[in-house]
C-alpha atoms as a PDB file:
ATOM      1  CA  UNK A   1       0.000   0.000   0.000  1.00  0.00           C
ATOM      2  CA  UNK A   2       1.689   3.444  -0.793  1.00  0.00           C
ATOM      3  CA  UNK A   3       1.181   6.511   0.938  1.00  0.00           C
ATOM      4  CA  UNK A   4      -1.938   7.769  -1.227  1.00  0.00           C
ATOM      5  CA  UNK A   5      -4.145   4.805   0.432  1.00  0.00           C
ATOM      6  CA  UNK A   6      -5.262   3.943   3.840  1.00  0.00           C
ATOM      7  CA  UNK A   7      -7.428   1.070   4.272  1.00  0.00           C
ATOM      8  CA  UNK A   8      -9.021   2.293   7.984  1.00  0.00           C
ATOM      9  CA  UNK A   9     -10.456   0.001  10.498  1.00  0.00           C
ATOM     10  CA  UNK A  10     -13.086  -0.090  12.044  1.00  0.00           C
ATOM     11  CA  UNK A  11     -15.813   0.633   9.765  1.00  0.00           C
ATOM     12  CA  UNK A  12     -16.982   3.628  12.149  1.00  0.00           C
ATOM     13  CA  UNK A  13     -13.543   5.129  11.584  1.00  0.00           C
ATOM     14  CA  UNK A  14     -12.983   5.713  15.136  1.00  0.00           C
ATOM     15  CA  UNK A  15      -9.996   7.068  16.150  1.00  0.00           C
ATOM     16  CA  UNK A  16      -6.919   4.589  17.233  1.00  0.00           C
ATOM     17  CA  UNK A  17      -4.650   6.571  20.333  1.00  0.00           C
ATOM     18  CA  UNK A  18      -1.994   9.025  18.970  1.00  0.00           C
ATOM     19  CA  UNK A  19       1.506   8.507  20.245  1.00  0.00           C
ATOM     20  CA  UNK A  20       4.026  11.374  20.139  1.00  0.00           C
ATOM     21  CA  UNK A  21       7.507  10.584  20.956  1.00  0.00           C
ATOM     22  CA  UNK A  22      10.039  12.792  22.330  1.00  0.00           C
ATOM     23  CA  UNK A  23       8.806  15.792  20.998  1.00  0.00           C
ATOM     24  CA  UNK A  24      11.035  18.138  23.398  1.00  0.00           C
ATOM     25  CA  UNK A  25      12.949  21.500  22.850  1.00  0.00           C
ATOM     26  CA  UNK A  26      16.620  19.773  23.640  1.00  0.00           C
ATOM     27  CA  UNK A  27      16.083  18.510  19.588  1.00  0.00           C
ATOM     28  CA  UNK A  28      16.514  22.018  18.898  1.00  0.00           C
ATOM     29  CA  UNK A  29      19.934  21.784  19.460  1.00  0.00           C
ATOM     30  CA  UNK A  30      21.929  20.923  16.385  1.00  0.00           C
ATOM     31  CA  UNK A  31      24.987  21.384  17.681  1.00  0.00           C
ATOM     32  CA  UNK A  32      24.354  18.392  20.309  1.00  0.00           C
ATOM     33  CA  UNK A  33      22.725  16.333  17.378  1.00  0.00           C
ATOM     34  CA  UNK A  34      23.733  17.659  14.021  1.00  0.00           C
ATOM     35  CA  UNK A  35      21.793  18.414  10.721  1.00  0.00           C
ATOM     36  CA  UNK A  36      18.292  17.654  10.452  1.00  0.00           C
ATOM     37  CA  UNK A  37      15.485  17.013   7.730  1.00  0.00           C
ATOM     38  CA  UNK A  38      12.305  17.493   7.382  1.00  0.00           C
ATOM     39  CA  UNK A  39      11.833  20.791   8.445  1.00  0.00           C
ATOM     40  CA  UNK A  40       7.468  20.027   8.037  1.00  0.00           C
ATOM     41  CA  UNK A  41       7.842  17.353  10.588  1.00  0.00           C
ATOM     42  CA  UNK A  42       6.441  20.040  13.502  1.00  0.00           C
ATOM     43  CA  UNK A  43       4.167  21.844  11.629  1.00  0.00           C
ATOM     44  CA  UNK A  44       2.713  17.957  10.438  1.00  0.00           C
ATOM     45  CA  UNK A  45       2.477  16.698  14.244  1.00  0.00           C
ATOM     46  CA  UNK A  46       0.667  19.980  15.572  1.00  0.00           C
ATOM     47  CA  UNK A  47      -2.057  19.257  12.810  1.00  0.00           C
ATOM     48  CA  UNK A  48      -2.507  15.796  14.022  1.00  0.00           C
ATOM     49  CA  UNK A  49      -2.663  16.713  17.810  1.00  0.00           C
ATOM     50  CA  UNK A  50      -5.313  19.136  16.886  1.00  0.00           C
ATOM     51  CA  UNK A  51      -7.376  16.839  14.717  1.00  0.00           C
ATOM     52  CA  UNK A  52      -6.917  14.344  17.639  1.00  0.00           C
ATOM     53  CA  UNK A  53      -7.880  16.979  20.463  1.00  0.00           C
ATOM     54  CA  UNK A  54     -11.089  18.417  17.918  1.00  0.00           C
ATOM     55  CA  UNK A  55     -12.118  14.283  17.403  1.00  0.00           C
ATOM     56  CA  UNK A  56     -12.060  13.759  21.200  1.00  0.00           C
ATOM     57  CA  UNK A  57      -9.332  11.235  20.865  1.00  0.00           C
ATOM     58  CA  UNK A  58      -6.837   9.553  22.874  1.00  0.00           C
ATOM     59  CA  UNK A  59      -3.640  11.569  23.257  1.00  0.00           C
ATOM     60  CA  UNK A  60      -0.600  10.069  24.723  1.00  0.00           C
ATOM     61  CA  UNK A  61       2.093  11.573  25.342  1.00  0.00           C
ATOM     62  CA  UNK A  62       6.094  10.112  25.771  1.00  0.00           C
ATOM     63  CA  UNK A  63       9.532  12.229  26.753  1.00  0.00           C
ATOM     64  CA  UNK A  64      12.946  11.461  27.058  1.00  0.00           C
ATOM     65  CA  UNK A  65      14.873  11.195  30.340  1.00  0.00           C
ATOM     66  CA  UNK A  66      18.191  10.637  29.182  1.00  0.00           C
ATOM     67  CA  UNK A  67      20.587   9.495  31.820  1.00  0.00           C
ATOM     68  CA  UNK A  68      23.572  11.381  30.618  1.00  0.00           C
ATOM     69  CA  UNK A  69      23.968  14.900  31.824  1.00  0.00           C
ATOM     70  CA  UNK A  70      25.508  16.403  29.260  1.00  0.00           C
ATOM     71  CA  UNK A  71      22.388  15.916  27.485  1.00  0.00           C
ATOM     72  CA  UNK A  72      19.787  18.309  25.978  1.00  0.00           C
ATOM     73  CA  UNK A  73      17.485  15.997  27.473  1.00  0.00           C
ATOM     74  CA  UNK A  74      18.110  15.458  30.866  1.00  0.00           C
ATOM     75  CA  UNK A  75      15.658  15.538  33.321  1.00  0.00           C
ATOM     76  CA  UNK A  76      15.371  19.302  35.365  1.00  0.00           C
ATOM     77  CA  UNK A  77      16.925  21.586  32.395  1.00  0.00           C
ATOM     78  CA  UNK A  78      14.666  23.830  30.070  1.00  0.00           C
ATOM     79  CA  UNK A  79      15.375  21.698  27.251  1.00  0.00           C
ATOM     80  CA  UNK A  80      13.837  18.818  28.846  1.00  0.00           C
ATOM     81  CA  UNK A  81      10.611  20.422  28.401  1.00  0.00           C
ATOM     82  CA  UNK A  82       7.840  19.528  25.825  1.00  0.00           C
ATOM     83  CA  UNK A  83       7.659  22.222  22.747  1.00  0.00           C
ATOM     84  CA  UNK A  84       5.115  24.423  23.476  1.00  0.00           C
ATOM     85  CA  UNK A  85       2.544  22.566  21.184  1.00  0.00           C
ATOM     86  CA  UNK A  86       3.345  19.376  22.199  1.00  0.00           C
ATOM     87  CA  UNK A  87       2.443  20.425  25.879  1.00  0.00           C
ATOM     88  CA  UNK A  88      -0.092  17.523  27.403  1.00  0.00           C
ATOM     89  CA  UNK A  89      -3.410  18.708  28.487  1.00  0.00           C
ATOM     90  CA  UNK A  90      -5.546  17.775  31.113  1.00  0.00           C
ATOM     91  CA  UNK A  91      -6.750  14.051  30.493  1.00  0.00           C
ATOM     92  CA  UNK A  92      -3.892  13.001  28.518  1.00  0.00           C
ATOM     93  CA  UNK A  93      -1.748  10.779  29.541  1.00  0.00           C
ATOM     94  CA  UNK A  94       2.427  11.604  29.500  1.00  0.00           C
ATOM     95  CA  UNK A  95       5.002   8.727  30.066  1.00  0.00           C
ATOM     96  CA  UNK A  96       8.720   9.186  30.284  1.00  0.00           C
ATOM     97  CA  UNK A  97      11.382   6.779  29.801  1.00  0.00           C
ATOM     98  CA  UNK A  98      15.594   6.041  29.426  1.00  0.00           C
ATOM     99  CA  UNK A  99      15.378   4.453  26.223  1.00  0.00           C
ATOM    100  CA  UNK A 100      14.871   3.765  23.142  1.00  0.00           C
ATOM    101  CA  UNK A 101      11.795   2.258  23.002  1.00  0.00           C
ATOM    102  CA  UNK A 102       8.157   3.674  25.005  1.00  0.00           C
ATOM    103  CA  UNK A 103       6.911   0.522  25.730  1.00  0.00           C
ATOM    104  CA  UNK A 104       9.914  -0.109  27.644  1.00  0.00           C
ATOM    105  CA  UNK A 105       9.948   0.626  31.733  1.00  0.00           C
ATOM    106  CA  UNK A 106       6.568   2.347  31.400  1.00  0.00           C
ATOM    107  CA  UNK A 107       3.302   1.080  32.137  1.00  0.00           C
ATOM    108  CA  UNK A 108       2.225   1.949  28.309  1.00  0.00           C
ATOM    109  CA  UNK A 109       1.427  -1.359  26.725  1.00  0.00           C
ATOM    110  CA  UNK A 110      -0.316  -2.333  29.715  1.00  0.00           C
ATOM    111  CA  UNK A 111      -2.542   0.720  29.772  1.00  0.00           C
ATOM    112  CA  UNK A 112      -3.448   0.716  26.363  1.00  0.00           C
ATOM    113  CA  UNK A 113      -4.753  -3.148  26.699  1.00  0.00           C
ATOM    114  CA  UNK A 114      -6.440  -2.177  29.845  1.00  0.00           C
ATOM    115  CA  UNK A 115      -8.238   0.623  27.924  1.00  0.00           C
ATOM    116  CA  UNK A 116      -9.219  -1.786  24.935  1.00  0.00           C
ATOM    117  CA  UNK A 117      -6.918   0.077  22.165  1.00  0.00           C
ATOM    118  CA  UNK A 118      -5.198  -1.944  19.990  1.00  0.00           C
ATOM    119  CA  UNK A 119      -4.489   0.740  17.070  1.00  0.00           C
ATOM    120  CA  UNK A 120      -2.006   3.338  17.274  1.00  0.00           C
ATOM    121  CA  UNK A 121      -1.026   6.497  14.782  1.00  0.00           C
ATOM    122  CA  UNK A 122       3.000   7.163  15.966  1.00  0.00           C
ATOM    123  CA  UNK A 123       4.977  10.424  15.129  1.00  0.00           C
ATOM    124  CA  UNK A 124       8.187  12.097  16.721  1.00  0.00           C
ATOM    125  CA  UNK A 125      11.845  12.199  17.344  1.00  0.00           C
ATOM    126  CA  UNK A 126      13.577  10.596  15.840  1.00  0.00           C
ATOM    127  CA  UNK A 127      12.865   8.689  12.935  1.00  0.00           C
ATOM    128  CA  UNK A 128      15.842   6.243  13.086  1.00  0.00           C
ATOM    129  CA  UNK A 129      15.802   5.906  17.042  1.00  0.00           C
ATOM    130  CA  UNK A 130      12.852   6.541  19.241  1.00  0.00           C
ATOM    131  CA  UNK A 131       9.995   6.406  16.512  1.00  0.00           C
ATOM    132  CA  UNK A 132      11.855   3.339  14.924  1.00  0.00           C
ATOM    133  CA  UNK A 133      12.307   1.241  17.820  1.00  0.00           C
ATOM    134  CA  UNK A 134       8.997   2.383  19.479  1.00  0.00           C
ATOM    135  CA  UNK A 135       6.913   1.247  16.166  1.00  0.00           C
ATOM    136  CA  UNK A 136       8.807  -1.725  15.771  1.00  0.00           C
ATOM    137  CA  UNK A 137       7.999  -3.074  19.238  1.00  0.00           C
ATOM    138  CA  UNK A 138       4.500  -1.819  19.223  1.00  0.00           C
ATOM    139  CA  UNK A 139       4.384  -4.169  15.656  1.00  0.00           C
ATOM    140  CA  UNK A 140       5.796  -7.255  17.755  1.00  0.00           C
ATOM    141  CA  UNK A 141       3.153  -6.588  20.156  1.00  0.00           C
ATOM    142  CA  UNK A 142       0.369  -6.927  17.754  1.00  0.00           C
ATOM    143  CA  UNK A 143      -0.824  -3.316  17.340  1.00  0.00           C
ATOM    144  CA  UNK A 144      -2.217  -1.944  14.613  1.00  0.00           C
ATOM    145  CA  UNK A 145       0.195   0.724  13.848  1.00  0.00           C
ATOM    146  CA  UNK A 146       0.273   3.980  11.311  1.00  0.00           C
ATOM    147  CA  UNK A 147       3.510   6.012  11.115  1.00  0.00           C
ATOM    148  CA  UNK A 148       2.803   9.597  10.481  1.00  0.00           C
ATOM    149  CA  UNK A 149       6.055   9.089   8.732  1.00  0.00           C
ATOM    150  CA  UNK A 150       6.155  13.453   7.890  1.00  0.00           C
ATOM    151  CA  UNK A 151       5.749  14.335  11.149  1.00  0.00           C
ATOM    152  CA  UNK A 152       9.072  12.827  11.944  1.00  0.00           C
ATOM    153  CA  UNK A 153      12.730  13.329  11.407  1.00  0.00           C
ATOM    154  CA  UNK A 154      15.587  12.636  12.766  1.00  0.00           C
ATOM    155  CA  UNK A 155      19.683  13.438  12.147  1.00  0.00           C
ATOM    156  CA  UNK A 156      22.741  13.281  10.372  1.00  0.00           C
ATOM    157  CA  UNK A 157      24.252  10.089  10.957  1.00  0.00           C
ATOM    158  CA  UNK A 158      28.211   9.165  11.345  1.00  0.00           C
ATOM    159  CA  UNK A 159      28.841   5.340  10.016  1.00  0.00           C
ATOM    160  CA  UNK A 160      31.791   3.414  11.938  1.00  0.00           C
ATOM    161  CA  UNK A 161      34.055   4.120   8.871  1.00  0.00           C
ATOM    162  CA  UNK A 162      33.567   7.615   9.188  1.00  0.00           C
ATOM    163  CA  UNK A 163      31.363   8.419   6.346  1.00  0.00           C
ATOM    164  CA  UNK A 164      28.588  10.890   7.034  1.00  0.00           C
ATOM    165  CA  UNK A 165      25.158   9.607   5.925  1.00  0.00           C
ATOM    166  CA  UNK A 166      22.328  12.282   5.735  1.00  0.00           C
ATOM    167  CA  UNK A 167      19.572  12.709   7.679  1.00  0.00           C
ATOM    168  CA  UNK A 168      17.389  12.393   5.090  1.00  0.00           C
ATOM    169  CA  UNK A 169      18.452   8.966   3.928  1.00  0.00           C
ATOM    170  CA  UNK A 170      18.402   7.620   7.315  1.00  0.00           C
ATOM    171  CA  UNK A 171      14.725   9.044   7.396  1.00  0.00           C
ATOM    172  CA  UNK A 172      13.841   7.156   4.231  1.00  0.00           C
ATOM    173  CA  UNK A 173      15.566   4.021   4.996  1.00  0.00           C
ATOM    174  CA  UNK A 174      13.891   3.657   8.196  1.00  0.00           C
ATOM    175  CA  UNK A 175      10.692   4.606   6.806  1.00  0.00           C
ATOM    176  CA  UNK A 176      10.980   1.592   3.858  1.00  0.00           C
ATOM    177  CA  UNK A 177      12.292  -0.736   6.783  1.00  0.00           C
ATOM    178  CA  UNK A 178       8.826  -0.087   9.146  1.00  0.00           C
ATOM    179  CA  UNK A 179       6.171   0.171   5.925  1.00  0.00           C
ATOM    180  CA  UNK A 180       4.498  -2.793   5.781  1.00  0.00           C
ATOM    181  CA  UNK A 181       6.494  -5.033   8.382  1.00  0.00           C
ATOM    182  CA  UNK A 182       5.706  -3.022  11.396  1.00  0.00           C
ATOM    183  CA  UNK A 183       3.706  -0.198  10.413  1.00  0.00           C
ATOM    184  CA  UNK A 184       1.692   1.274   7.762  1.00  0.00           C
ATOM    185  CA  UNK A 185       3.404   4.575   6.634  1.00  0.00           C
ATOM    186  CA  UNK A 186       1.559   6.937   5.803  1.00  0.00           C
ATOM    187  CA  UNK A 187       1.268  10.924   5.097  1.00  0.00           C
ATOM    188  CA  UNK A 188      -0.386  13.053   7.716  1.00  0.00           C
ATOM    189  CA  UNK A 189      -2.762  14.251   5.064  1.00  0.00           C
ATOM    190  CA  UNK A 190      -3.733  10.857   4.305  1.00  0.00           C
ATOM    191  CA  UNK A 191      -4.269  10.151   7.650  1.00  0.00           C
ATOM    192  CA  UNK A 192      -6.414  13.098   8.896  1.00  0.00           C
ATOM    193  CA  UNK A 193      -8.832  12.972   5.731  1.00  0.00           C
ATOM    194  CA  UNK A 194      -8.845   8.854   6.652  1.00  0.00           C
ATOM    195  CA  UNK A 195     -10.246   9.681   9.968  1.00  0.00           C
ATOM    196  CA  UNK A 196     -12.395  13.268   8.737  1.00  0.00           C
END
């Protein structure tokens, strides 16, 4: 299935729970992390937290407590903090973790079962870490997952022979890797006029 096709279940195209990952103002530092892509990927994710919060759906949200303090995202400095539309509201839920993965040394798999959802739309930072290893275990799981894979991105990447490898190829090849295996990726248009 390419990106201009969603096949949505259930019939009564209710919402599954949207999962954003790590989006926090520490990725703002490119010095820390390098070059970037997708320079959309914020402006993408704020649509579908609106569309969510407008629909009345579930709204989960996950940060990154790194454990190094050196780190943009360690837990007590500014960076730490959510971007300001990323900020939970009232009634959504927020889980933090130490690595990769969201479903790891939280209590979010066994909430969602306990709340009956079994279908997830996933965005966030970043593409080739967090989102990648987060979608992939929510896959194994048996989720239903779709990757909102424009409101990600992620960064530059250095290879163990020293080449450089772009952020955008990383972003693509991680994308191909999760479509169809572990997730169904997909553009946030597509998604929001799958749900409308």
């Amino acid at each position: 299935m390419n990106q201009n096709q969603i096949d949505v279940a259930p019939a009564d195209n209710s919402l599954p729970a949207l999962i954003l990952i790590d989006w926090q103002k520490g990725f703002r530092d490119l010095a820390y992390w390098g070059q970037r892509n997708n320079q959309d990927a914020e402006g993408n994710a704020q649509s579908l937290l609106s569309f969510w919060r407008e629909k009345g759906g579930r709204v989960i949200h996950v940060h990154h407590d790194s454990q190094n303090p050196v780190s943009p995202l360690f837990p007590g400095k500014d960076s730490h903090a959510f971007e300001e539309f990323a900020q939970p509201l009232a009634g959504e839920t927020s889980y933090g973790k130490n690595v990769n993965s969201a479903f790891i040394g939280t209590t979010l798999e066994r909430d969602l079962r306990a709340d009956g959802i079994d279908k997830l739309v996933i965005c966030g930072i970043s593409t080739d870490h967090c989102v990648n290893t987060s979608t992939r275990m929510a896959g194994n799981l048996g989720f239903d997952v779709i990757l909102a894979g424009d409101a990600c991105f992620c960064f530059d990447r250095t290879h163990p022979d020293g080449r450089v490898m772009a952020a955008q190829t990383i972003h693509d090849v991680h994308l191909a890797s999760l479509s169809g295996e572990f997730a169904r990726v997909l553009t946030t248009a597509n998604i929001l006029s799958a749900f409308a």
